[in-house]
N, C-alpha and C. Protein backbone atom coordinates (compact mmCIF):
# COMPACT_ATOMS: atom_id res chain seq x y z
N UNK A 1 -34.98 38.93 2.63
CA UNK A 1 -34.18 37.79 3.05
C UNK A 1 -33.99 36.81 1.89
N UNK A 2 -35.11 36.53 1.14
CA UNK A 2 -34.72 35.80 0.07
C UNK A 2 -34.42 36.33 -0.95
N UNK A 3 -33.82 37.46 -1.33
CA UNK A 3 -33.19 38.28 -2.31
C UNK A 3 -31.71 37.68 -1.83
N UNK A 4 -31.08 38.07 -0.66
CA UNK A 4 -30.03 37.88 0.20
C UNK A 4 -29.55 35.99 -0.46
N UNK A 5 -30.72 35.35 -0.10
CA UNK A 5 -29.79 33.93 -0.63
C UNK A 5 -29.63 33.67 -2.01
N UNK A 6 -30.30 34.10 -2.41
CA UNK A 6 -30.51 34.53 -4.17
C UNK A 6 -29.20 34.85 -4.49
N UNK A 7 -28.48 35.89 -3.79
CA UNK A 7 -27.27 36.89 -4.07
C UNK A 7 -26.36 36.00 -3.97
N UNK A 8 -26.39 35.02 -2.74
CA UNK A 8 -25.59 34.06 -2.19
C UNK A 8 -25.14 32.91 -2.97
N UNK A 9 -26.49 32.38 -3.33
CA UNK A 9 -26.38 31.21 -4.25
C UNK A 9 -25.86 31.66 -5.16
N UNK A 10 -25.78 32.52 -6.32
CA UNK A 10 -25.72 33.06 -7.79
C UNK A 10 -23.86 33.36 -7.43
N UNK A 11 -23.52 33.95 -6.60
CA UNK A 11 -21.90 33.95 -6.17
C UNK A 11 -21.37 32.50 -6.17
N UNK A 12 -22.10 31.90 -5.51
CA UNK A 12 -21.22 30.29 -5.40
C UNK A 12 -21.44 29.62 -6.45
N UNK A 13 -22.55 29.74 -7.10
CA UNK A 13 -22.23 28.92 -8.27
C UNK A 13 -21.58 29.67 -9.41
N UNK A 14 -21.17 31.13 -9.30
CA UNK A 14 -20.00 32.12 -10.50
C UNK A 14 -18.71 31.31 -9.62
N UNK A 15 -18.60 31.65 -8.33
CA UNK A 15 -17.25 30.82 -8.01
C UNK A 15 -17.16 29.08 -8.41
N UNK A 16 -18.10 28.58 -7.83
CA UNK A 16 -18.03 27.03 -8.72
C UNK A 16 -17.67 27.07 -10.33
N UNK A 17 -17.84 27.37 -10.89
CA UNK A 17 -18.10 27.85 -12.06
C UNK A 17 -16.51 28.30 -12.50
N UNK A 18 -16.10 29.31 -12.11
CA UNK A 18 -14.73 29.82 -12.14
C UNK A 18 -13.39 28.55 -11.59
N UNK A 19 -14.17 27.89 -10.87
CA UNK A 19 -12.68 27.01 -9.97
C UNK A 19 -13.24 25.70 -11.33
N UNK A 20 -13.92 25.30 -11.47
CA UNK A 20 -14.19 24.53 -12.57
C UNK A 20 -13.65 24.45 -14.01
N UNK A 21 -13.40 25.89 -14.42
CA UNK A 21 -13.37 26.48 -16.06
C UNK A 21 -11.36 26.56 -15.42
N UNK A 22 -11.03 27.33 -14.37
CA UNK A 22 -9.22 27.38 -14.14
C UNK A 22 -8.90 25.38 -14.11
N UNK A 23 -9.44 24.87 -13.56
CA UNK A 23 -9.14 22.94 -13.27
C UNK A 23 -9.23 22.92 -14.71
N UNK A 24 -10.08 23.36 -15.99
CA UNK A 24 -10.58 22.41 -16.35
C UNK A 24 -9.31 23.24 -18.03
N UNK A 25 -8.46 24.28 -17.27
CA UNK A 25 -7.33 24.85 -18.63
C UNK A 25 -6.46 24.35 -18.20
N UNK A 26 -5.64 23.60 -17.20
CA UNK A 26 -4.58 23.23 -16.58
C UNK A 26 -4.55 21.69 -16.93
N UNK A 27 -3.09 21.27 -16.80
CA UNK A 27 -2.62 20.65 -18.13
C UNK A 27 -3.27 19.07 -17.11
N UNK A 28 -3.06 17.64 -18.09
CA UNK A 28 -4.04 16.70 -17.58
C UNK A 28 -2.89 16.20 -16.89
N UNK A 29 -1.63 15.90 -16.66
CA UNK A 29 -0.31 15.19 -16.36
C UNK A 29 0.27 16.63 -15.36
N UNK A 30 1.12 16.17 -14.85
CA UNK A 30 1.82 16.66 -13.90
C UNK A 30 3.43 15.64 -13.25
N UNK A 31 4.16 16.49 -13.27
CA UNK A 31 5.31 15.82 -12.72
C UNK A 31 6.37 16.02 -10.68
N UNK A 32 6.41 15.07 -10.52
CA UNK A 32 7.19 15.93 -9.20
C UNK A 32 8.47 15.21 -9.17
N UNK A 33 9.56 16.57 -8.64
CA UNK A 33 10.81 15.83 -9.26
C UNK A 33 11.67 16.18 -7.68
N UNK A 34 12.73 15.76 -7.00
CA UNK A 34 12.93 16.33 -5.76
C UNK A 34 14.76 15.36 -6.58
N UNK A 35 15.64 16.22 -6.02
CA UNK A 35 16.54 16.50 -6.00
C UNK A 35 17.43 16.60 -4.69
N UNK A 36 18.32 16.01 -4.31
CA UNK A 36 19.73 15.75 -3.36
C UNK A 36 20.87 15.82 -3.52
N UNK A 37 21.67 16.80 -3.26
CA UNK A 37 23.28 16.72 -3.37
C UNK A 37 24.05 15.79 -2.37
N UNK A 38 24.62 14.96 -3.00
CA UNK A 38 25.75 14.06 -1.93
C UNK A 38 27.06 14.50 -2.28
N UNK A 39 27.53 14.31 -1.24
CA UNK A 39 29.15 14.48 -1.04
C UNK A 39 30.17 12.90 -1.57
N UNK A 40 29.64 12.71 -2.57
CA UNK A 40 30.54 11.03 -3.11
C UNK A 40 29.90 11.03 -4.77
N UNK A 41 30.77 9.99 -4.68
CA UNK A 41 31.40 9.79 -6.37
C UNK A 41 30.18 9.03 -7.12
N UNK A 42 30.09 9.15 -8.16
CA UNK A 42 28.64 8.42 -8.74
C UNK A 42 28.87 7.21 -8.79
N UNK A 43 30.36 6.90 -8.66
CA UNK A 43 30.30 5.29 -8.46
C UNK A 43 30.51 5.02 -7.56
N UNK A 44 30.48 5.65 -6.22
CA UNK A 44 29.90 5.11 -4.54
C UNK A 44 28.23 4.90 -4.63
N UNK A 45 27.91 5.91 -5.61
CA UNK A 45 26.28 6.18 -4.57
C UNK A 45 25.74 4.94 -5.84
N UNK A 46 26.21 4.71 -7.04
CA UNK A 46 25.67 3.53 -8.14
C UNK A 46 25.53 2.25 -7.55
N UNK A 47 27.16 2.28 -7.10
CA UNK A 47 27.27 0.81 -5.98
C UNK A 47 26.17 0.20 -5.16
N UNK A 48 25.62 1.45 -4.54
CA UNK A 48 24.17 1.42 -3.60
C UNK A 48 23.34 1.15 -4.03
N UNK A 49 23.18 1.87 -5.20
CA UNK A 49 21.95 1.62 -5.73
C UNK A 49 21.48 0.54 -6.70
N UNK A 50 22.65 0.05 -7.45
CA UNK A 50 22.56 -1.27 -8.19
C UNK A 50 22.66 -2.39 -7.36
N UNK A 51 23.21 -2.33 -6.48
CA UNK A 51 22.78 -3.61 -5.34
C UNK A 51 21.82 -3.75 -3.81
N UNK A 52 20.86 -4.82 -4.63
CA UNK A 52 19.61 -4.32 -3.66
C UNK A 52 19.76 -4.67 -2.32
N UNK A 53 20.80 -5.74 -2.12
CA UNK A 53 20.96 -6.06 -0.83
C UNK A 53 21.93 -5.01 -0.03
N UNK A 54 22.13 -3.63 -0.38
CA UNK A 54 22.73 -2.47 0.10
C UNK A 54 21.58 -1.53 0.26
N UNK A 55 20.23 -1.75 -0.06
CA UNK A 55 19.47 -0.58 0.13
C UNK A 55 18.99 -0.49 1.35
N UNK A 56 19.22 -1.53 2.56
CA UNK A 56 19.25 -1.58 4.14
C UNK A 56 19.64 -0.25 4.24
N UNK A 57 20.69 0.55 3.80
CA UNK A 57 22.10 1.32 4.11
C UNK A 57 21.55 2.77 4.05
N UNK A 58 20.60 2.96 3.17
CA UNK A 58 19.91 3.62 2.86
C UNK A 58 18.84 4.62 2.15
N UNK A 59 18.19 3.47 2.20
CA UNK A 59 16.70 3.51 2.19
C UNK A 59 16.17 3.31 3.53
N UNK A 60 14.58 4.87 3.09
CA UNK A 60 14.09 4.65 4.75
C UNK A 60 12.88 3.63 4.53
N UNK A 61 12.53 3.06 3.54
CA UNK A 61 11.36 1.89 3.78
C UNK A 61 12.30 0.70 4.37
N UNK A 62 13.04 0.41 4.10
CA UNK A 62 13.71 -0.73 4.57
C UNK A 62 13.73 -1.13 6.12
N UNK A 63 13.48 0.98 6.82
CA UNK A 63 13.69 0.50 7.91
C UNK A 63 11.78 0.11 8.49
N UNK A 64 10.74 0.77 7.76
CA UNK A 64 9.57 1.04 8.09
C UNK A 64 8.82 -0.14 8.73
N UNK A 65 8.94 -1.76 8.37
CA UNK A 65 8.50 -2.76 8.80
C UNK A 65 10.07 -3.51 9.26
N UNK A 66 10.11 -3.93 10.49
CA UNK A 66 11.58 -4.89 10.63
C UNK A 66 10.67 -6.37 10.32
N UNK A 67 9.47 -6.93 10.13
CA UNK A 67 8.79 -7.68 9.58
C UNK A 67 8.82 -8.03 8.29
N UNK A 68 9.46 -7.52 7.45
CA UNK A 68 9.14 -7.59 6.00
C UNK A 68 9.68 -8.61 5.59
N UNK A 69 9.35 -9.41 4.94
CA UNK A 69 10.06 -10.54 4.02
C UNK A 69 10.98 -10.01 2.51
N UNK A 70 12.13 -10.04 2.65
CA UNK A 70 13.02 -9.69 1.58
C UNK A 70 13.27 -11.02 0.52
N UNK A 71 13.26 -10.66 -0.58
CA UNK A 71 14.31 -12.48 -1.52
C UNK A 71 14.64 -11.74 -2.49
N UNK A 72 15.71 -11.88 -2.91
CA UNK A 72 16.69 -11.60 -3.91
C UNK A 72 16.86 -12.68 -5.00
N UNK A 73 17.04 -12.17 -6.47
CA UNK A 73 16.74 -13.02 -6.96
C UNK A 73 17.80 -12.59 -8.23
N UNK A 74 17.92 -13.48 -9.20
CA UNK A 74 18.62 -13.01 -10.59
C UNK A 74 20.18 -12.58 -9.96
N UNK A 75 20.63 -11.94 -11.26
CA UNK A 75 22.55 -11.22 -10.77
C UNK A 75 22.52 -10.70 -9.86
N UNK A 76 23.46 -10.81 -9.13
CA UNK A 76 23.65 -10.39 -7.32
C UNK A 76 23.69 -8.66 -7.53
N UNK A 77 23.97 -7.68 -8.51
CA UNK A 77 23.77 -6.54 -8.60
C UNK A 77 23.73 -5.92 -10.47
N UNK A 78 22.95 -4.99 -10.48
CA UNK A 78 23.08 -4.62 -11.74
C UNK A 78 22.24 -5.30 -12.46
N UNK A 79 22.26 -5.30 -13.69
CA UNK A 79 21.68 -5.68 -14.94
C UNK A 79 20.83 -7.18 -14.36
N UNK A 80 19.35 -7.89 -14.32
CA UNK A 80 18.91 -8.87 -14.10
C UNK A 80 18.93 -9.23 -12.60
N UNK A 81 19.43 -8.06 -11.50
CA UNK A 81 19.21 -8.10 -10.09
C UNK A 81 17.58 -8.17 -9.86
N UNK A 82 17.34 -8.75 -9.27
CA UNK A 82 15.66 -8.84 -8.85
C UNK A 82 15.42 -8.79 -7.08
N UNK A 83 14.82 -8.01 -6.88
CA UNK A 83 14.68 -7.45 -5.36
C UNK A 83 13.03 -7.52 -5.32
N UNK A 84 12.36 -8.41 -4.40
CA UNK A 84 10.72 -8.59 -3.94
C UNK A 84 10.87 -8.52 -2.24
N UNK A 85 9.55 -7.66 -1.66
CA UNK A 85 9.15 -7.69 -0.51
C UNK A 85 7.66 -8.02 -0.57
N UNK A 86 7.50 -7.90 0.92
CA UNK A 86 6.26 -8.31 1.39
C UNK A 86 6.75 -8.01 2.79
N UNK A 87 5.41 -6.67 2.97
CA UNK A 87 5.36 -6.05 3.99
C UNK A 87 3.73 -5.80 4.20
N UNK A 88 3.93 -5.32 5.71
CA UNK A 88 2.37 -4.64 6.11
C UNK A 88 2.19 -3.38 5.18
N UNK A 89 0.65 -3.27 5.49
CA UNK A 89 0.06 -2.00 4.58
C UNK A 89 0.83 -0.82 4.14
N UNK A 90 1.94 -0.22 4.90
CA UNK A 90 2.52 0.61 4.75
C UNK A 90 3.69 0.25 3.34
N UNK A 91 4.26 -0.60 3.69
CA UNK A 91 5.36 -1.03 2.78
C UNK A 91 4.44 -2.20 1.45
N UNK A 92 3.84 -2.46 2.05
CA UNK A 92 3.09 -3.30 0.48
C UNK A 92 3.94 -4.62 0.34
N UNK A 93 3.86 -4.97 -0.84
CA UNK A 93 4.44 -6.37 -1.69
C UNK A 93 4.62 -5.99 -3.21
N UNK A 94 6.03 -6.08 -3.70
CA UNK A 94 6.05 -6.07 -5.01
C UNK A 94 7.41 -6.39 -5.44
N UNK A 95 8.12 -6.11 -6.30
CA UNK A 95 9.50 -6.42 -6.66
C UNK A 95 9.65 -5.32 -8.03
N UNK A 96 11.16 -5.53 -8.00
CA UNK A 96 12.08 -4.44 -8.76
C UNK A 96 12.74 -5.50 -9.26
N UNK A 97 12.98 -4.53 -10.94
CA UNK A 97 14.48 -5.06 -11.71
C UNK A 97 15.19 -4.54 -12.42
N UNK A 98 16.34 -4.69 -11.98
CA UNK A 98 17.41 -3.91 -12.99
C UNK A 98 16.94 -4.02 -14.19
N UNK A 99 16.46 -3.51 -15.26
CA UNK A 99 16.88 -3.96 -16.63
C UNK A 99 18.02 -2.98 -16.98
N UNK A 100 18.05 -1.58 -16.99
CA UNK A 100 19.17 -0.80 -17.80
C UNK A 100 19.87 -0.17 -17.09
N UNK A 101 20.85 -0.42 -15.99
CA UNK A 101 21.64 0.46 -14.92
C UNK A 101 22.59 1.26 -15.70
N UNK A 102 22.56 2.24 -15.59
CA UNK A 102 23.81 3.29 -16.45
C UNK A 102 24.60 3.67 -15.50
N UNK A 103 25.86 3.54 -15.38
CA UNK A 103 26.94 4.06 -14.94
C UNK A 103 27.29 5.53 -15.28
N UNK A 104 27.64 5.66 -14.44
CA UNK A 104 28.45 7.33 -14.81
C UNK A 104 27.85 8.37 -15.39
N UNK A 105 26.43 8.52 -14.48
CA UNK A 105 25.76 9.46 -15.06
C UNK A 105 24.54 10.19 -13.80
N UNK A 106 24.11 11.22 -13.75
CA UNK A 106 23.84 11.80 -12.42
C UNK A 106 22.71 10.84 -12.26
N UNK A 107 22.99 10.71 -10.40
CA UNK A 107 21.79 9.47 -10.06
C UNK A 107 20.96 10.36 -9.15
């Protein structure tokens, strides 16, 4: 019987051992990238997206708290637009800013 856990233990720690040494060749960064085709012009879907008081329209956090405190701040869209919330745990508190909006280029 204690040969048996002997056998046991000495496997789990070659498998510990193995899942340790594969984690430990795999790269330190990682990226995730997700991708959407729309049916409109890059300067419909830019429109949206450079103006924060359009991201009601769609974006789904916007809809996640109807509680949230919105303020808009800086150029009404584009370049120096400033967009801050404050929401429950789910949605958080923070703010966005345009600095470099590029036109005419895949969004």
């Amino acid at each position: 019987m204690f040969e048996v856990i002997i056998i046991i233990a000495v496997l789990l720690a070659l498998a510990i051992a193995a899942i340790l040494m594969l984690a430990a060749a795999r790269p330190d960064t990682f990226s995730v990238r997700r991708t959407a085709t729309m049916n409109a012009s890059a300067e419909k879907i830019f429109a949206l997206i450079s103006d924060f008081r359009q991201w009601g329209r769609w974006s789904p956090w916007e809809t996640r708290d109807p509680g949230m405190k919105r303020t808009y701040d800086g150029a009404e869209r584009g370049k120096g637009a400033v967009y801050a919330w404050d929401g429950y745990k789910n949605v958080g508190r923070d703010a966005w800013r345009f600095s470099k909006p590029r036109r005419r280029r895949k969004c």
